[in-house]
PDB file of N, CA and C in Angstrom:
ATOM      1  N   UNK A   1     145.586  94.684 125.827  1.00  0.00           N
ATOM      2  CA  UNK A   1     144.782  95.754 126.401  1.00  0.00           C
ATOM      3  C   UNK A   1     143.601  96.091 125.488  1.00  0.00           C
ATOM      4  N   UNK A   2     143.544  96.313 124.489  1.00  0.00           N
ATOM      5  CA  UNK A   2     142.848  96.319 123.302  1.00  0.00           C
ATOM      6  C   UNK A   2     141.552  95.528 123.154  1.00  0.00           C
ATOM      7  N   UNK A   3     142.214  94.240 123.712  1.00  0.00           N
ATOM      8  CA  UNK A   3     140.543  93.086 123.614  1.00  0.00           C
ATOM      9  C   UNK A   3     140.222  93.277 124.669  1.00  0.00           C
ATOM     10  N   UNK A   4     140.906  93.251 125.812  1.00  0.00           N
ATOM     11  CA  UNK A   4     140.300  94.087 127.378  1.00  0.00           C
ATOM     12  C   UNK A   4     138.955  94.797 127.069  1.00  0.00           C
ATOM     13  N   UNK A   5     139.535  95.835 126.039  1.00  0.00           N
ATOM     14  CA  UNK A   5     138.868  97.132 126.066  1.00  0.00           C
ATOM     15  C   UNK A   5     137.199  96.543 125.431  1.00  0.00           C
ATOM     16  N   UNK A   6     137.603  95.930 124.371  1.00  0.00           N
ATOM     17  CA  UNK A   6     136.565  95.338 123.748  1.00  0.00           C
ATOM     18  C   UNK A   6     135.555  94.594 124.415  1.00  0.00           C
ATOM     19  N   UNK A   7     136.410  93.784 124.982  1.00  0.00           N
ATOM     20  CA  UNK A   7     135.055  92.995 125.820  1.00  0.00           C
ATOM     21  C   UNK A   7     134.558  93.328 126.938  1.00  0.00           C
ATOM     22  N   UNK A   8     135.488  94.631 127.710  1.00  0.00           N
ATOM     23  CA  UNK A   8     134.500  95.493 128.232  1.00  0.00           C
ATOM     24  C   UNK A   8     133.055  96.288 127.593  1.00  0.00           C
ATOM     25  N   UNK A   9     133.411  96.637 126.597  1.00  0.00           N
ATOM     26  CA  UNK A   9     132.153  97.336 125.629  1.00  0.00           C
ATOM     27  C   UNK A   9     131.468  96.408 125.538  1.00  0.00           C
ATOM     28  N   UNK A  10     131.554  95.269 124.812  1.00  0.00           N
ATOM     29  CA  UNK A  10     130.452  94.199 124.321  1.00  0.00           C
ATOM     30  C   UNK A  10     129.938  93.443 125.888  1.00  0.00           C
ATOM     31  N   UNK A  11     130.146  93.695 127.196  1.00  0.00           N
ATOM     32  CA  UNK A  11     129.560  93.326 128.249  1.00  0.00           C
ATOM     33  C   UNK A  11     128.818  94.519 128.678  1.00  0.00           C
ATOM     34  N   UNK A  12     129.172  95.395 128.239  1.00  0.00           N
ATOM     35  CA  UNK A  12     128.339  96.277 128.779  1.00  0.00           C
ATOM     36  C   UNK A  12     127.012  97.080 128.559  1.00  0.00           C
ATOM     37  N   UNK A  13     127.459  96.960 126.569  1.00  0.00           N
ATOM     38  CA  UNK A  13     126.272  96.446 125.634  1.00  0.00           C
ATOM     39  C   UNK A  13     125.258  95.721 125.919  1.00  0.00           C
ATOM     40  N   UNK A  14     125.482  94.707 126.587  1.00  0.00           N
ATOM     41  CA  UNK A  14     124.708  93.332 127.032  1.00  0.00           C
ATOM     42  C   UNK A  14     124.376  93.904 127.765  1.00  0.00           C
ATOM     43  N   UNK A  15     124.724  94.161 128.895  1.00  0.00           N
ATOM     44  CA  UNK A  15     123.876  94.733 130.281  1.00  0.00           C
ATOM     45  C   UNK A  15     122.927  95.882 129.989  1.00  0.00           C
ATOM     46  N   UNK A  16     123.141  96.982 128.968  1.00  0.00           N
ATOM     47  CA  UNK A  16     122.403  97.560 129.132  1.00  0.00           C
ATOM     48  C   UNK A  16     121.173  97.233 127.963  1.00  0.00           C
ATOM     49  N   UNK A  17     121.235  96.589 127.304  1.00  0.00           N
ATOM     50  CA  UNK A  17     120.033  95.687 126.814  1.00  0.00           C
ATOM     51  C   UNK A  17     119.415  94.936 127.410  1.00  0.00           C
ATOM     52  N   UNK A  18     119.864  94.490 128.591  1.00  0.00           N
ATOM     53  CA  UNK A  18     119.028  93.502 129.683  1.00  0.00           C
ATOM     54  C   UNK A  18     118.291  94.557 130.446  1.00  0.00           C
ATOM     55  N   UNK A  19     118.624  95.457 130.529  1.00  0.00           N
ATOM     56  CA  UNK A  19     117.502  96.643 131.182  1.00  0.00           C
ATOM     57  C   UNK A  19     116.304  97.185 130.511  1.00  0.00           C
ATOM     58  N   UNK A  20     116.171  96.697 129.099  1.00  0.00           N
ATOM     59  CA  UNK A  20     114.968  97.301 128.554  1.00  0.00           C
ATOM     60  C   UNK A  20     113.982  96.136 129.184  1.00  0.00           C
ATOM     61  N   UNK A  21     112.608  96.569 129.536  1.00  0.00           N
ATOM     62  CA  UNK A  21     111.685  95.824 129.277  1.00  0.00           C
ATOM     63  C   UNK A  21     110.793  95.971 128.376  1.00  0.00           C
ATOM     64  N   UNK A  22     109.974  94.840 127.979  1.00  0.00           N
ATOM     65  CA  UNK A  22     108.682  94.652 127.548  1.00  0.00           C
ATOM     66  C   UNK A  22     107.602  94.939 128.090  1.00  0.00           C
ATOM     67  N   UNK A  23     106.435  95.391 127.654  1.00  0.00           N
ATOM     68  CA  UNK A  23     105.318  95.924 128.323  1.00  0.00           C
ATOM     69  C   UNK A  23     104.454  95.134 127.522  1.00  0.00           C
ATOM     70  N   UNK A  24     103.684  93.896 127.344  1.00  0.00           N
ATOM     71  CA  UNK A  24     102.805  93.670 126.315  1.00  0.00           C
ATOM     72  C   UNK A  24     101.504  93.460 127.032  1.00  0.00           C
ATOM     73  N   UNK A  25     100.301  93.708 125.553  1.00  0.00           N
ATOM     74  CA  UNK A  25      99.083  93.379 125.828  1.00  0.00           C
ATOM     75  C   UNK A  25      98.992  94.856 126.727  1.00  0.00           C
ATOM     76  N   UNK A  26      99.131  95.841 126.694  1.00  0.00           N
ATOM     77  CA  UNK A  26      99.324  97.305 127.286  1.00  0.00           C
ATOM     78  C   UNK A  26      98.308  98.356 126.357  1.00  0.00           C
ATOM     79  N   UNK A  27      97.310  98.627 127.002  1.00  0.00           N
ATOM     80  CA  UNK A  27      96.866 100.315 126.136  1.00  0.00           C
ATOM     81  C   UNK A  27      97.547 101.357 125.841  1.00  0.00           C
ATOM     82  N   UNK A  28      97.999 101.420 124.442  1.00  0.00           N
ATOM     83  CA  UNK A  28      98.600 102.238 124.337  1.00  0.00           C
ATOM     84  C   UNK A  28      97.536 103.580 124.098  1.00  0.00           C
ATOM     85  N   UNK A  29      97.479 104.828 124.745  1.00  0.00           N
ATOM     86  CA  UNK A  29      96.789 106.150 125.183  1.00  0.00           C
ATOM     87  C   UNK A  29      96.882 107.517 125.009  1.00  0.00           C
ATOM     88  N   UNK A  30      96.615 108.367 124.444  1.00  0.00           N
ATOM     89  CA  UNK A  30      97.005 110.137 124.230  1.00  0.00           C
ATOM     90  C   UNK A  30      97.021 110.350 125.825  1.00  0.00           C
ATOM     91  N   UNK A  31      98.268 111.444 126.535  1.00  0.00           N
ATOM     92  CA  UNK A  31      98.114 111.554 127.866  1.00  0.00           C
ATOM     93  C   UNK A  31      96.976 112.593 128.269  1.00  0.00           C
ATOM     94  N   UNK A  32      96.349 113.543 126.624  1.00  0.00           N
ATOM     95  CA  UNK A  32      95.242 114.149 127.011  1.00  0.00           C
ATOM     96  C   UNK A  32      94.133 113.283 127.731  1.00  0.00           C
ATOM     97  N   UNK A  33      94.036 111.741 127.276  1.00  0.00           N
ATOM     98  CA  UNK A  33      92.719 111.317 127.531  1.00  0.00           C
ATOM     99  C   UNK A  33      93.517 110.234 129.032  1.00  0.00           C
ATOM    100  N   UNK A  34      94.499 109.910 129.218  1.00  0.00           N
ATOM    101  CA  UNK A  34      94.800 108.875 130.047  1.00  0.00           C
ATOM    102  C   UNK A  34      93.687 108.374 131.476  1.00  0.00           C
ATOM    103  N   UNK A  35      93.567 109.615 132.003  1.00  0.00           N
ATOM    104  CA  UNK A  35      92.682 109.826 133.060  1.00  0.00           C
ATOM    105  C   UNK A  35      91.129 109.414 133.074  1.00  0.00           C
ATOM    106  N   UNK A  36      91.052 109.942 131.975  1.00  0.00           N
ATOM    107  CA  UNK A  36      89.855 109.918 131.365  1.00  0.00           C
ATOM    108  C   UNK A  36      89.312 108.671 130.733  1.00  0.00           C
ATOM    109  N   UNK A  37      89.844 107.815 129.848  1.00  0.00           N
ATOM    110  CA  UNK A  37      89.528 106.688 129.767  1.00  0.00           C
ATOM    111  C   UNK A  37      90.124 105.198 130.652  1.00  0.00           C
ATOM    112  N   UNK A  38      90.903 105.956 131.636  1.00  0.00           N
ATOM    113  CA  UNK A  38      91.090 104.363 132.803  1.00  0.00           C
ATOM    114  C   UNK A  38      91.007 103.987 133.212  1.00  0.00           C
ATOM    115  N   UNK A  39      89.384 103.576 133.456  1.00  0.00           N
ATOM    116  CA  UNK A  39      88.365 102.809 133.966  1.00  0.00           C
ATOM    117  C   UNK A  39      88.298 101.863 132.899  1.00  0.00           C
ATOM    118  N   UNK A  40      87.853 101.899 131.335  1.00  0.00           N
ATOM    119  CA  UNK A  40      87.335 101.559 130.271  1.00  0.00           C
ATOM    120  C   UNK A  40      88.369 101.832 129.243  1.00  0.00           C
ATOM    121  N   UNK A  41      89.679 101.402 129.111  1.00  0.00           N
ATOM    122  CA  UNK A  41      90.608 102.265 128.284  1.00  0.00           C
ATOM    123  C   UNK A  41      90.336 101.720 126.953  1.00  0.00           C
ATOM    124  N   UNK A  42      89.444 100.114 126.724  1.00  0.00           N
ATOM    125  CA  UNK A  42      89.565  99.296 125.624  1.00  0.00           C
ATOM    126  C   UNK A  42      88.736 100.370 124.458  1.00  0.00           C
ATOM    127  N   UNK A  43      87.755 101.368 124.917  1.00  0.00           N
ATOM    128  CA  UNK A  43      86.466 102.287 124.242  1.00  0.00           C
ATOM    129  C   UNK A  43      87.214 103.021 123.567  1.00  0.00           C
ATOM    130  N   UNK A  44      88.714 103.540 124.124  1.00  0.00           N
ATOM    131  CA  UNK A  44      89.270 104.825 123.564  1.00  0.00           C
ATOM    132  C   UNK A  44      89.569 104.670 122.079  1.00  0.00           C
ATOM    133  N   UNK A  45      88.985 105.098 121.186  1.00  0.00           N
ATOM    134  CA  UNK A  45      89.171 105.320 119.609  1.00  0.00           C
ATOM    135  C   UNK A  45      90.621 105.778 119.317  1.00  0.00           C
ATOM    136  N   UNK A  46      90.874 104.915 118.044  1.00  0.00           N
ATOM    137  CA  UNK A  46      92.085 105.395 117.438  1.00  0.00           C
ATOM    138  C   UNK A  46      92.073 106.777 116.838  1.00  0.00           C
ATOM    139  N   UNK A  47      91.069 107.273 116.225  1.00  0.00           N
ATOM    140  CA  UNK A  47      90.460 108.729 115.724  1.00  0.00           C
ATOM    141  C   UNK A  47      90.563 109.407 117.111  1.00  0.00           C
ATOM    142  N   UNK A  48      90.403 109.781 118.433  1.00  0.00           N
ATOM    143  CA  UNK A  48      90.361 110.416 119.536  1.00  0.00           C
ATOM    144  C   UNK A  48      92.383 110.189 119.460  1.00  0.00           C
ATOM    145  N   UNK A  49      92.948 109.304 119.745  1.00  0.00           N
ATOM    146  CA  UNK A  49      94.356 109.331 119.922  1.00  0.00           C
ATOM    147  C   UNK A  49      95.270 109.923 119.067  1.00  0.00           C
ATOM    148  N   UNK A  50      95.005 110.017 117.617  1.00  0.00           N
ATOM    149  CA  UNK A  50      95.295 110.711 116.667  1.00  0.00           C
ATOM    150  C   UNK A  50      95.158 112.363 116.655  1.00  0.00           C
ATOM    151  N   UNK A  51      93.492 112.627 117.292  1.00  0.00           N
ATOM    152  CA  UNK A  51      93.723 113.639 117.377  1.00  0.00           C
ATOM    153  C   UNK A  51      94.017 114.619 118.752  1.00  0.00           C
ATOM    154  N   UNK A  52      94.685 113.728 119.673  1.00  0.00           N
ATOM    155  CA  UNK A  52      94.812 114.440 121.060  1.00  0.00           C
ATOM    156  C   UNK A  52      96.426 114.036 120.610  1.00  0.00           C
ATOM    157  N   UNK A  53      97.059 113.723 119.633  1.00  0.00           N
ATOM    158  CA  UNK A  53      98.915 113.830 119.007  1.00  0.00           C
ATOM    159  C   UNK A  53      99.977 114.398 120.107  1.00  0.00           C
ATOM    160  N   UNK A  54      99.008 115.748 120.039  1.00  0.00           N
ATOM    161  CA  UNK A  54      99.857 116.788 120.698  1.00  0.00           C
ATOM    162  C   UNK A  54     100.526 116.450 122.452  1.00  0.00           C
ATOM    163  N   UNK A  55      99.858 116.320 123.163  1.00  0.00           N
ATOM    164  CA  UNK A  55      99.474 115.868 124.361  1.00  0.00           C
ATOM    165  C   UNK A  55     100.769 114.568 124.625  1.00  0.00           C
ATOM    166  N   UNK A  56     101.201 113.922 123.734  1.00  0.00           N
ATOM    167  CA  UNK A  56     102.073 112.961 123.733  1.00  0.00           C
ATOM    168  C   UNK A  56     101.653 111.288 123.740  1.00  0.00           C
ATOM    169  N   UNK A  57     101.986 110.341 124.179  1.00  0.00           N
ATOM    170  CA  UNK A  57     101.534 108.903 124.072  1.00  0.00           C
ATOM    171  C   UNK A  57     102.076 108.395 125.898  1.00  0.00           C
ATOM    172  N   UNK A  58     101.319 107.246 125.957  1.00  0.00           N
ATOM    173  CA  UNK A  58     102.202 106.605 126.455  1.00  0.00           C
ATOM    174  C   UNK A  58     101.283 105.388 126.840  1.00  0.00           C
ATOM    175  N   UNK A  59     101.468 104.433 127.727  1.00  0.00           N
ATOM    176  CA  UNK A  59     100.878 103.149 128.371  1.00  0.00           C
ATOM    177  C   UNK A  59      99.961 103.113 129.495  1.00  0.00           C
ATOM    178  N   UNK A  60      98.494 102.302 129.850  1.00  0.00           N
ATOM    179  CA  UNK A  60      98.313 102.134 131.075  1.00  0.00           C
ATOM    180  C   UNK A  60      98.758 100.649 131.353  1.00  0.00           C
ATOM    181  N   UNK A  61      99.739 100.801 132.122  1.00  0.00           N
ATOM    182  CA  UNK A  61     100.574  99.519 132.606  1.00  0.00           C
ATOM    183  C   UNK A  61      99.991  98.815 133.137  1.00  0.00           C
ATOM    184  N   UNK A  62      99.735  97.421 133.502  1.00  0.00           N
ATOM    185  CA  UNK A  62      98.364  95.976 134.261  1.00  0.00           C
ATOM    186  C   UNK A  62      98.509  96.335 135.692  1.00  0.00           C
ATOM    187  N   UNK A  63      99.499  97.756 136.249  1.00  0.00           N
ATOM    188  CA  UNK A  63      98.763  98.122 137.658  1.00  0.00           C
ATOM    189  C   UNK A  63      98.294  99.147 137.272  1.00  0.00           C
ATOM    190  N   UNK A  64      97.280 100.164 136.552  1.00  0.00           N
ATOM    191  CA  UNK A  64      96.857 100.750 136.192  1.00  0.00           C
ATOM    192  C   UNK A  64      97.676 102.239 136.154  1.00  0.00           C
ATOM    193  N   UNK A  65      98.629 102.061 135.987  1.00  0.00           N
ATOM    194  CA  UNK A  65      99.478 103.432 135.728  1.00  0.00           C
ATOM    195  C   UNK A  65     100.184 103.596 134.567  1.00  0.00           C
ATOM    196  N   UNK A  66      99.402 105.156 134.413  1.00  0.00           N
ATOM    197  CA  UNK A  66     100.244 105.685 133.076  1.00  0.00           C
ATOM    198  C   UNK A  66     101.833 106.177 132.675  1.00  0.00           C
ATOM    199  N   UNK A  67     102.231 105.597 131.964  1.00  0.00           N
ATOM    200  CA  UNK A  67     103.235 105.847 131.618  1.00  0.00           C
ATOM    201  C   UNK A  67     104.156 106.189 130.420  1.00  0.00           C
ATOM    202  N   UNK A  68     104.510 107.603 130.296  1.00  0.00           N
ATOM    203  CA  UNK A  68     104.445 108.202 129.736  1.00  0.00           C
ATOM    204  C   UNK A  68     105.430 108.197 128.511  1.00  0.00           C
ATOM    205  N   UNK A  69     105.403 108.631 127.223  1.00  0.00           N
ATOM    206  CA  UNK A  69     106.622 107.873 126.026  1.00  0.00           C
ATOM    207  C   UNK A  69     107.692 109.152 125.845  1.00  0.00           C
ATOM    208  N   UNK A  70     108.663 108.849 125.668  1.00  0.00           N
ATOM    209  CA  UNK A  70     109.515 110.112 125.714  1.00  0.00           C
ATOM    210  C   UNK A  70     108.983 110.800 123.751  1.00  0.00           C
ATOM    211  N   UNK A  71     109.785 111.603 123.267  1.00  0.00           N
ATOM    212  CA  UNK A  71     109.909 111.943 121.956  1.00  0.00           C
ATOM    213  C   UNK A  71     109.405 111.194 120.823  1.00  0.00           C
ATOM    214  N   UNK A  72     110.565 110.392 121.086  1.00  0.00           N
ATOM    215  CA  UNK A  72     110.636 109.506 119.877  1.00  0.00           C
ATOM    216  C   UNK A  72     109.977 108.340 120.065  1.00  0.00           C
ATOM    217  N   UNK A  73     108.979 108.031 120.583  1.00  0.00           N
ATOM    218  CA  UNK A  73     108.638 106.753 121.388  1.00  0.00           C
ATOM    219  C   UNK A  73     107.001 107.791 120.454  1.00  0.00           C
ATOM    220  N   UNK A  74     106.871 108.860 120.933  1.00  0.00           N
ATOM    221  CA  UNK A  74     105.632 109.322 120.785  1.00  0.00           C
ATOM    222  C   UNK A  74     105.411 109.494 119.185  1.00  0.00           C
ATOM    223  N   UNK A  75     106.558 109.735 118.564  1.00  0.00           N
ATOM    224  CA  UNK A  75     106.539 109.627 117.197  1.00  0.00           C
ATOM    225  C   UNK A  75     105.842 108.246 116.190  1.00  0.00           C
ATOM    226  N   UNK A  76     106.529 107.292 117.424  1.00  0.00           N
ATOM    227  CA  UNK A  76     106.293 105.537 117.076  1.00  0.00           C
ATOM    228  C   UNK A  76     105.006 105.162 116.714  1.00  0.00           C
ATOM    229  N   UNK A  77     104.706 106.084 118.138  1.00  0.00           N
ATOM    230  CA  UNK A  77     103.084 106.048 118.827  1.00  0.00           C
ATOM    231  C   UNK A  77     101.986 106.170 117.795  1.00  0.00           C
ATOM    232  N   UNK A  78     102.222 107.666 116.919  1.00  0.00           N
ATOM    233  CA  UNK A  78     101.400 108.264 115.954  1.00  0.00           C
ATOM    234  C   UNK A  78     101.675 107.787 115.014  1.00  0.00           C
ATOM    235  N   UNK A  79     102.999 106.825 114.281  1.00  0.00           N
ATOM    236  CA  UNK A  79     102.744 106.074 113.092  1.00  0.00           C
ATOM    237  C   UNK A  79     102.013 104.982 113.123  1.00  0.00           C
ATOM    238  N   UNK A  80     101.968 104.026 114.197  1.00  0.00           N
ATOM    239  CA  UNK A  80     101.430 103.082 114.519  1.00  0.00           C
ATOM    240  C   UNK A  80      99.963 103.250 114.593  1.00  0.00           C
ATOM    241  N   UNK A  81      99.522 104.841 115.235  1.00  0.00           N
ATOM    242  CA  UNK A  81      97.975 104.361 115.366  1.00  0.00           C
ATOM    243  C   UNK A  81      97.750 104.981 113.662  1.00  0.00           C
ATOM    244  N   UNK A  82      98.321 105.474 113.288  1.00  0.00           N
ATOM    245  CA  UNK A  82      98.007 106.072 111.450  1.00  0.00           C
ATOM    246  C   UNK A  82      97.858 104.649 110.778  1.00  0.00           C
ATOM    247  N   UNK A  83      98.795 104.130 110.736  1.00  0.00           N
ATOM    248  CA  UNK A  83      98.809 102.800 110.337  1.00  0.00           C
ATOM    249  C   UNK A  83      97.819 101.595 110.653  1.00  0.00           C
ATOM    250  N   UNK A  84      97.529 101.753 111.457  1.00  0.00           N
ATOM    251  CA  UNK A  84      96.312 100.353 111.700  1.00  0.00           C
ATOM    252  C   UNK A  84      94.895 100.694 111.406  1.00  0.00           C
ATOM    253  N   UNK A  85      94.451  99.750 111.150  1.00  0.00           N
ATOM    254  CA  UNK A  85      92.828  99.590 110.949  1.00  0.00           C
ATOM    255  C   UNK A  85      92.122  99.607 111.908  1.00  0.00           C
ATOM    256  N   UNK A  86      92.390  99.280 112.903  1.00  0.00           N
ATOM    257  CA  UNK A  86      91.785  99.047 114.191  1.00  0.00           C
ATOM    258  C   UNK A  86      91.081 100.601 114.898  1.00  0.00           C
ATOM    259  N   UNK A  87      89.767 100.009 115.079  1.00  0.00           N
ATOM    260  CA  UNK A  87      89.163 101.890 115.564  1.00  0.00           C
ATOM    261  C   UNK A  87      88.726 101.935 117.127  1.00  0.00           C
ATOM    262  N   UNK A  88      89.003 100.777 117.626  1.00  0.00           N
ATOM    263  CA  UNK A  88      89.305 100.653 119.241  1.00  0.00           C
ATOM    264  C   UNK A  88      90.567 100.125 119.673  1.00  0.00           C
ATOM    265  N   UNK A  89      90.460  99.884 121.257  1.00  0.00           N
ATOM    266  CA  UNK A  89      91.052  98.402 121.493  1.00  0.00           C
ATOM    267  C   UNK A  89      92.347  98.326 121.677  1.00  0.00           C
ATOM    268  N   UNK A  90      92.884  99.576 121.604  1.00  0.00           N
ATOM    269  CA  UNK A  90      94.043  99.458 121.291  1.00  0.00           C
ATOM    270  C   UNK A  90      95.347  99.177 122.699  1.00  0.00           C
ATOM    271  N   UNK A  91      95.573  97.920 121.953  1.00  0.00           N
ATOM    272  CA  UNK A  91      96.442  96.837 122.433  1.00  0.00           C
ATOM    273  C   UNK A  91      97.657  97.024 121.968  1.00  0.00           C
ATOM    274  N   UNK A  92      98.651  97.269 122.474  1.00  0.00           N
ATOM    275  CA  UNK A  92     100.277  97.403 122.449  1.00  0.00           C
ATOM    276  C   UNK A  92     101.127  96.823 122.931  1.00  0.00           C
ATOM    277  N   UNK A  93     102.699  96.388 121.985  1.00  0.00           N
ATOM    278  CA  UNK A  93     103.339  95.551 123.065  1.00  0.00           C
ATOM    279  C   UNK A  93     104.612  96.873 122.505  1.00  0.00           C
ATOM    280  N   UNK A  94     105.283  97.366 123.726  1.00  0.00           N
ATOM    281  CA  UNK A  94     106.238  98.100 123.763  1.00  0.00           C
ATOM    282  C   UNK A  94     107.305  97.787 124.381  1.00  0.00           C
ATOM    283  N   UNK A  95     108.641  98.194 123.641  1.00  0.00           N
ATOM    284  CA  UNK A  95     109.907  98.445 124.092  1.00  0.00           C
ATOM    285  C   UNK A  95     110.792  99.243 124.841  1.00  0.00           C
ATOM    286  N   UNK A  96     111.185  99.148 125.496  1.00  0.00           N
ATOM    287  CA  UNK A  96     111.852  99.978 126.017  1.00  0.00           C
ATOM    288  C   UNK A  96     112.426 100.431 127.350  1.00  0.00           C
ATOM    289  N   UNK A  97     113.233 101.096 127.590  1.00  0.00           N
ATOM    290  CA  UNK A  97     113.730 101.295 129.255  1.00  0.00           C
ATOM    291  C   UNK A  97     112.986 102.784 129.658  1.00  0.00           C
ATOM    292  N   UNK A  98     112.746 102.301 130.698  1.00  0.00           N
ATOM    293  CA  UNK A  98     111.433 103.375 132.273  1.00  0.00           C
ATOM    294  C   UNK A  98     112.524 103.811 132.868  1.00  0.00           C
ATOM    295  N   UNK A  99     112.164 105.030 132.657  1.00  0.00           N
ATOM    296  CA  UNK A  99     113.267 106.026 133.810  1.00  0.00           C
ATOM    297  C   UNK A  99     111.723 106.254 135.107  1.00  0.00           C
ATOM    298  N   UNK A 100     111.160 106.485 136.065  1.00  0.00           N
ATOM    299  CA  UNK A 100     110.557 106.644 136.772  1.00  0.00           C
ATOM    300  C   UNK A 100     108.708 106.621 136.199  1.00  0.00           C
ATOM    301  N   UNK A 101     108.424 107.294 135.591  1.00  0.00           N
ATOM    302  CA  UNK A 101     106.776 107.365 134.778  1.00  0.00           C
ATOM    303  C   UNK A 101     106.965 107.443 133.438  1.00  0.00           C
ATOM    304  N   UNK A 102     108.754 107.445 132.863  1.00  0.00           N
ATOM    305  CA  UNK A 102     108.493 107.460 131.513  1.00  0.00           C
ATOM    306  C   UNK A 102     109.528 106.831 131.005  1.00  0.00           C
ATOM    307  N   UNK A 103     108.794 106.104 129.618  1.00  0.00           N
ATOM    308  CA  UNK A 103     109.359 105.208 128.618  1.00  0.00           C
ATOM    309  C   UNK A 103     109.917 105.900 127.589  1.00  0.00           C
ATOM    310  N   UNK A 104     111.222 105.390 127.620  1.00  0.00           N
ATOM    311  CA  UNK A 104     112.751 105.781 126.598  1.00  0.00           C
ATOM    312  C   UNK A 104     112.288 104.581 125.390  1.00  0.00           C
ATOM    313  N   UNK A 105     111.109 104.491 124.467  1.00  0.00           N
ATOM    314  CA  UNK A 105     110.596 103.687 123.578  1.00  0.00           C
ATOM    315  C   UNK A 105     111.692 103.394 122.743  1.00  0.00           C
ATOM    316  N   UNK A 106     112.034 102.120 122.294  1.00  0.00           N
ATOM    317  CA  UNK A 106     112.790 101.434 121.408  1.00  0.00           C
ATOM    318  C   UNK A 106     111.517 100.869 120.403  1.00  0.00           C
ATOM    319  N   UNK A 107     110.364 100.690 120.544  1.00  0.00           N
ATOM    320  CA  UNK A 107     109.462  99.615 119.737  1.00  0.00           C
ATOM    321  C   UNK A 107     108.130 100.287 120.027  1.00  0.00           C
ATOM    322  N   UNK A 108     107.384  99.731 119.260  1.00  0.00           N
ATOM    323  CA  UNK A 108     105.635 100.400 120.166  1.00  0.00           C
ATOM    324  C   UNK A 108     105.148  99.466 118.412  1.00  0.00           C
ATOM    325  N   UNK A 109     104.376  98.535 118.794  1.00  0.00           N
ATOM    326  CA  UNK A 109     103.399  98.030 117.164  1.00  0.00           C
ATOM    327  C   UNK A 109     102.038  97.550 118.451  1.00  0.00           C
ATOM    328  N   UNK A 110     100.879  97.561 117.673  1.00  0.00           N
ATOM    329  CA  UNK A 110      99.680  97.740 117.935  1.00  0.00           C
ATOM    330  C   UNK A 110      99.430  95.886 117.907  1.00  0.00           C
ATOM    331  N   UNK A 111      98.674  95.622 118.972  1.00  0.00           N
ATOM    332  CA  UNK A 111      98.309  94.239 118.785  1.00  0.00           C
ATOM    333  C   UNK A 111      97.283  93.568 117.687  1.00  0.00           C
TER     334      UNK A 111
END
């Protein structure tokens, strides 16, 4: 009963790791500006995303919808753009499982 139990867990482990997706080659965006730059999102400055923090993070996805980073995803968000050199452009490949418009972030690094 015991390994039953076990390899119930470790299948189910599996399954719910097969539910995260990847989002790559994605703008990652402050949701202050989302609207605002998604026509042209490649212009949006890393200095503008840094300082719209508050507002939260998230993606414009390749059908042009934003989508939004939970907490800790947004935390990811603001080390990542602190961290890079890059003062446009910003290109993202992210982790994680989508509950309806928003991303439960496991990953977020800048292309």
């Amino acid at each position: 009963m015991k390994k039953l139990s076990i390899g119930l867990l470790v299948i189910l482990a599996l399954s719910v790791a097969a539910w995260a997706e990847t989002w790559k080659n994605v703008t990652l965006v402050d949701s202050m500006c989302a609207a605002k730059v998604k026509e042209d999102p490649d212009k949006h400055t890393t200095k503008c995303a840094i300082k719209c923090a508050d507002g939260g993070y998230g993606i414009i996805a390749s059908d042009g919808k934003f989508l939004k980073f939970d907490e800790d995803g947004n935390a990811k968000a603001l080390a990542a753009l602190k961290a890079t050199k890059k003062e446009s452009n910003l290109r993202a490949t992210v982790a994680g499982e989508r509950s309806g418009d928003t991303i439960k972030v496991k990953s977020v690094s800048l292309d």
